[in-house]
N, C-alpha and C. Protein backbone atom coordinates (compact mmCIF):
# COMPACT_ATOMS: atom_id res chain seq x y z
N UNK A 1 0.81 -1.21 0.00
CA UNK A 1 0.00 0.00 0.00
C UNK A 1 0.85 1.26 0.00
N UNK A 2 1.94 1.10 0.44
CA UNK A 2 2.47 2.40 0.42
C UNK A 2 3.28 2.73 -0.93
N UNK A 3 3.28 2.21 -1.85
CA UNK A 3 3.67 2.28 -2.85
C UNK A 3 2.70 3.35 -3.86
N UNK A 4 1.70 2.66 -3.21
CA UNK A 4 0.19 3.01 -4.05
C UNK A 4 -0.05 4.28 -3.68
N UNK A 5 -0.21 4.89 -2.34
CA UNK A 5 -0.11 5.92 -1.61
C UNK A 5 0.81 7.39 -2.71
N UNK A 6 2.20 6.14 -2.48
CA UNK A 6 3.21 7.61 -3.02
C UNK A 6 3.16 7.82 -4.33
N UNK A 7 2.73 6.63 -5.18
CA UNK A 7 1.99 7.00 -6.50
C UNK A 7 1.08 7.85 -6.54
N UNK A 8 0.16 7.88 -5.73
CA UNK A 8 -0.97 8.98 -6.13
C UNK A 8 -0.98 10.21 -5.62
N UNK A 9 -0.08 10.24 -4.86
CA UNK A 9 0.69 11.17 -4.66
C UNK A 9 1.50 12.45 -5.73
N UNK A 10 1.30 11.16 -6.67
CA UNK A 10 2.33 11.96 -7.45
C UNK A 10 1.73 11.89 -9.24
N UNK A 11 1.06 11.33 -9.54
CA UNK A 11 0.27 10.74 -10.47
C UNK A 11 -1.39 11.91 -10.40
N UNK A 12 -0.98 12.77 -10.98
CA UNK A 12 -2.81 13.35 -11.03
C UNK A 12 -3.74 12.59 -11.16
N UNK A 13 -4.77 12.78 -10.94
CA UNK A 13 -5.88 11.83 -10.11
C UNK A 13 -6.52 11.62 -11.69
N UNK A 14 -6.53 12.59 -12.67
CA UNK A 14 -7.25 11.98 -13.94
C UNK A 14 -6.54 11.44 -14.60
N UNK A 15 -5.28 10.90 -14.06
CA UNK A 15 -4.58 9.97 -14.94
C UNK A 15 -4.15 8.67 -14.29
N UNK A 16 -4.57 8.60 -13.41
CA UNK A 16 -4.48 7.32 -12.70
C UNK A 16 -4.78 5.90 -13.45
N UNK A 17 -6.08 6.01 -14.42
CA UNK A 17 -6.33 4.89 -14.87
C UNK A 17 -4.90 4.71 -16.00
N UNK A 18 -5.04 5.84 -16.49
CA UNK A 18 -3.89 5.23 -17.94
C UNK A 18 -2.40 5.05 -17.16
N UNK A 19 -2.53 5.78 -16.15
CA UNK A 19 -0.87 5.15 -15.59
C UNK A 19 -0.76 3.90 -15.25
N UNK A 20 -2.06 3.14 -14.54
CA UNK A 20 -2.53 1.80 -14.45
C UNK A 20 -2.51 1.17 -15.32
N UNK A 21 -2.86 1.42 -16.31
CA UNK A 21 -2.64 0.30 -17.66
C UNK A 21 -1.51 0.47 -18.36
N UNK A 22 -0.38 1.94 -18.31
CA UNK A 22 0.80 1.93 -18.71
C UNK A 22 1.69 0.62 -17.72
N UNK A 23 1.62 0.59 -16.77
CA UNK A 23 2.40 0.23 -15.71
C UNK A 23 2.30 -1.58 -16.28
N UNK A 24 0.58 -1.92 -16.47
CA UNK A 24 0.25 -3.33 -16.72
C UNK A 24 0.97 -3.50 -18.26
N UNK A 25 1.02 -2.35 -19.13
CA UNK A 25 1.69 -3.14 -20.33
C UNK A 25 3.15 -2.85 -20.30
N UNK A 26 3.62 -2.28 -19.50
CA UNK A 26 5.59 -2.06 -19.15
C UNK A 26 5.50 -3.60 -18.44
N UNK A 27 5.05 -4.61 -17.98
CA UNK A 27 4.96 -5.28 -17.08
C UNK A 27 5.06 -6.34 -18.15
N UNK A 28 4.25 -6.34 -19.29
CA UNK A 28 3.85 -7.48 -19.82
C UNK A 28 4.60 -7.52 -20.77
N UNK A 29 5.37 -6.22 -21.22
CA UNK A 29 6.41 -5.88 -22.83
C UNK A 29 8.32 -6.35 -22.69
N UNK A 30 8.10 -6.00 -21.19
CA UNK A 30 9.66 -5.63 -20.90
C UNK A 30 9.87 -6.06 -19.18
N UNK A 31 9.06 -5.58 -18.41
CA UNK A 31 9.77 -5.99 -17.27
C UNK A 31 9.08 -7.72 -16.41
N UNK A 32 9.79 -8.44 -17.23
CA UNK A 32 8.96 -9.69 -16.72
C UNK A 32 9.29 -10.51 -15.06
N UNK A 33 8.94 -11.45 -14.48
CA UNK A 33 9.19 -11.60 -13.51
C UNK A 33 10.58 -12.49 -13.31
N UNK A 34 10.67 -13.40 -14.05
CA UNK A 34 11.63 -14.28 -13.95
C UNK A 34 12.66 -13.86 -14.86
N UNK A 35 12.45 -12.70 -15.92
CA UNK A 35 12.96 -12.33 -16.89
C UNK A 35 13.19 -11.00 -17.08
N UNK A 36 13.28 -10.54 -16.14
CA UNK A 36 13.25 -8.74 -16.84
C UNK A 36 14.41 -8.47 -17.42
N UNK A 37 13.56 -7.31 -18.90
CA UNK A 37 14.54 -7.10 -19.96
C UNK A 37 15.32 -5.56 -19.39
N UNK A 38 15.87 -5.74 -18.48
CA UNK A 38 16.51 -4.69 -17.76
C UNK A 38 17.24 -3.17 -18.73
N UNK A 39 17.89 -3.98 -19.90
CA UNK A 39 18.69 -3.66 -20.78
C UNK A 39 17.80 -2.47 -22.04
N UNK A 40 16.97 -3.25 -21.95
CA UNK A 40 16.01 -2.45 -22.89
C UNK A 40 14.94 -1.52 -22.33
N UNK A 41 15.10 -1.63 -21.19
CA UNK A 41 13.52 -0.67 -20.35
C UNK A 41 14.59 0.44 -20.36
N UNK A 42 13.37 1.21 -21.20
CA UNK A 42 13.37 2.87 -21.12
C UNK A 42 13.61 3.58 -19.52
N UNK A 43 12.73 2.98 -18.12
CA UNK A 43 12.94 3.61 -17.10
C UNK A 43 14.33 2.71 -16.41
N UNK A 44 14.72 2.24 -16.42
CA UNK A 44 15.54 1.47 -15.62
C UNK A 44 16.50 1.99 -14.40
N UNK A 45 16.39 3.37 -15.29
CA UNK A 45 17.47 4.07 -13.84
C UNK A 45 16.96 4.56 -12.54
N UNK A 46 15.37 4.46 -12.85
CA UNK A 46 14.64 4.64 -11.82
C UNK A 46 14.02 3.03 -11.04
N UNK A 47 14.57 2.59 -11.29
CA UNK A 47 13.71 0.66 -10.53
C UNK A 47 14.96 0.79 -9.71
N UNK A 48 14.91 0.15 -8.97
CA UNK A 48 15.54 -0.19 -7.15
C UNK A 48 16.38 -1.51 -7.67
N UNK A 49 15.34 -2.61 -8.61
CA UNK A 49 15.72 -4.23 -8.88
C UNK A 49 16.79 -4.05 -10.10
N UNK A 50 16.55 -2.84 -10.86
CA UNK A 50 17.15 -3.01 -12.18
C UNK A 50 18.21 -3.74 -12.08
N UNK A 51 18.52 -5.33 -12.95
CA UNK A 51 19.97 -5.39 -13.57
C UNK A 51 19.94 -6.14 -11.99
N UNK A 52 19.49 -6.87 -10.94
CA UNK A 52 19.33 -7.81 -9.86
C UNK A 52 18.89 -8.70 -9.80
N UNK A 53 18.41 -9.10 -11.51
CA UNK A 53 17.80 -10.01 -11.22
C UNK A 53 18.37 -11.56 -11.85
């Protein structure tokens, strides 16, 4: 929850849904679970895991 918190925090409230479904297709394109394409994600310098896994 507190993730969610400091997201909306920071995320304007009329864009919440499309940041939600940006987030679900960065998830499904590039950052996979057993697999993340670390190398190729556009945000990477901002993830905590980048390149740990």
């Amino acid at each position: 929850m507190k993730i969610e918190r400091d997201l909306m925090a920071i995320v304007p409230r009329d864009d919440w849904t499309l940041f939600s479904h940006l987030l679900i297709w960065h998830g499904r394109r590039c950052c996979y679970a057993q697999r993340p394409q670390c190398a190729r994600c556009s945000i990477n310098d901002l993830c905590p895991s980048a390149f740990k896994v």
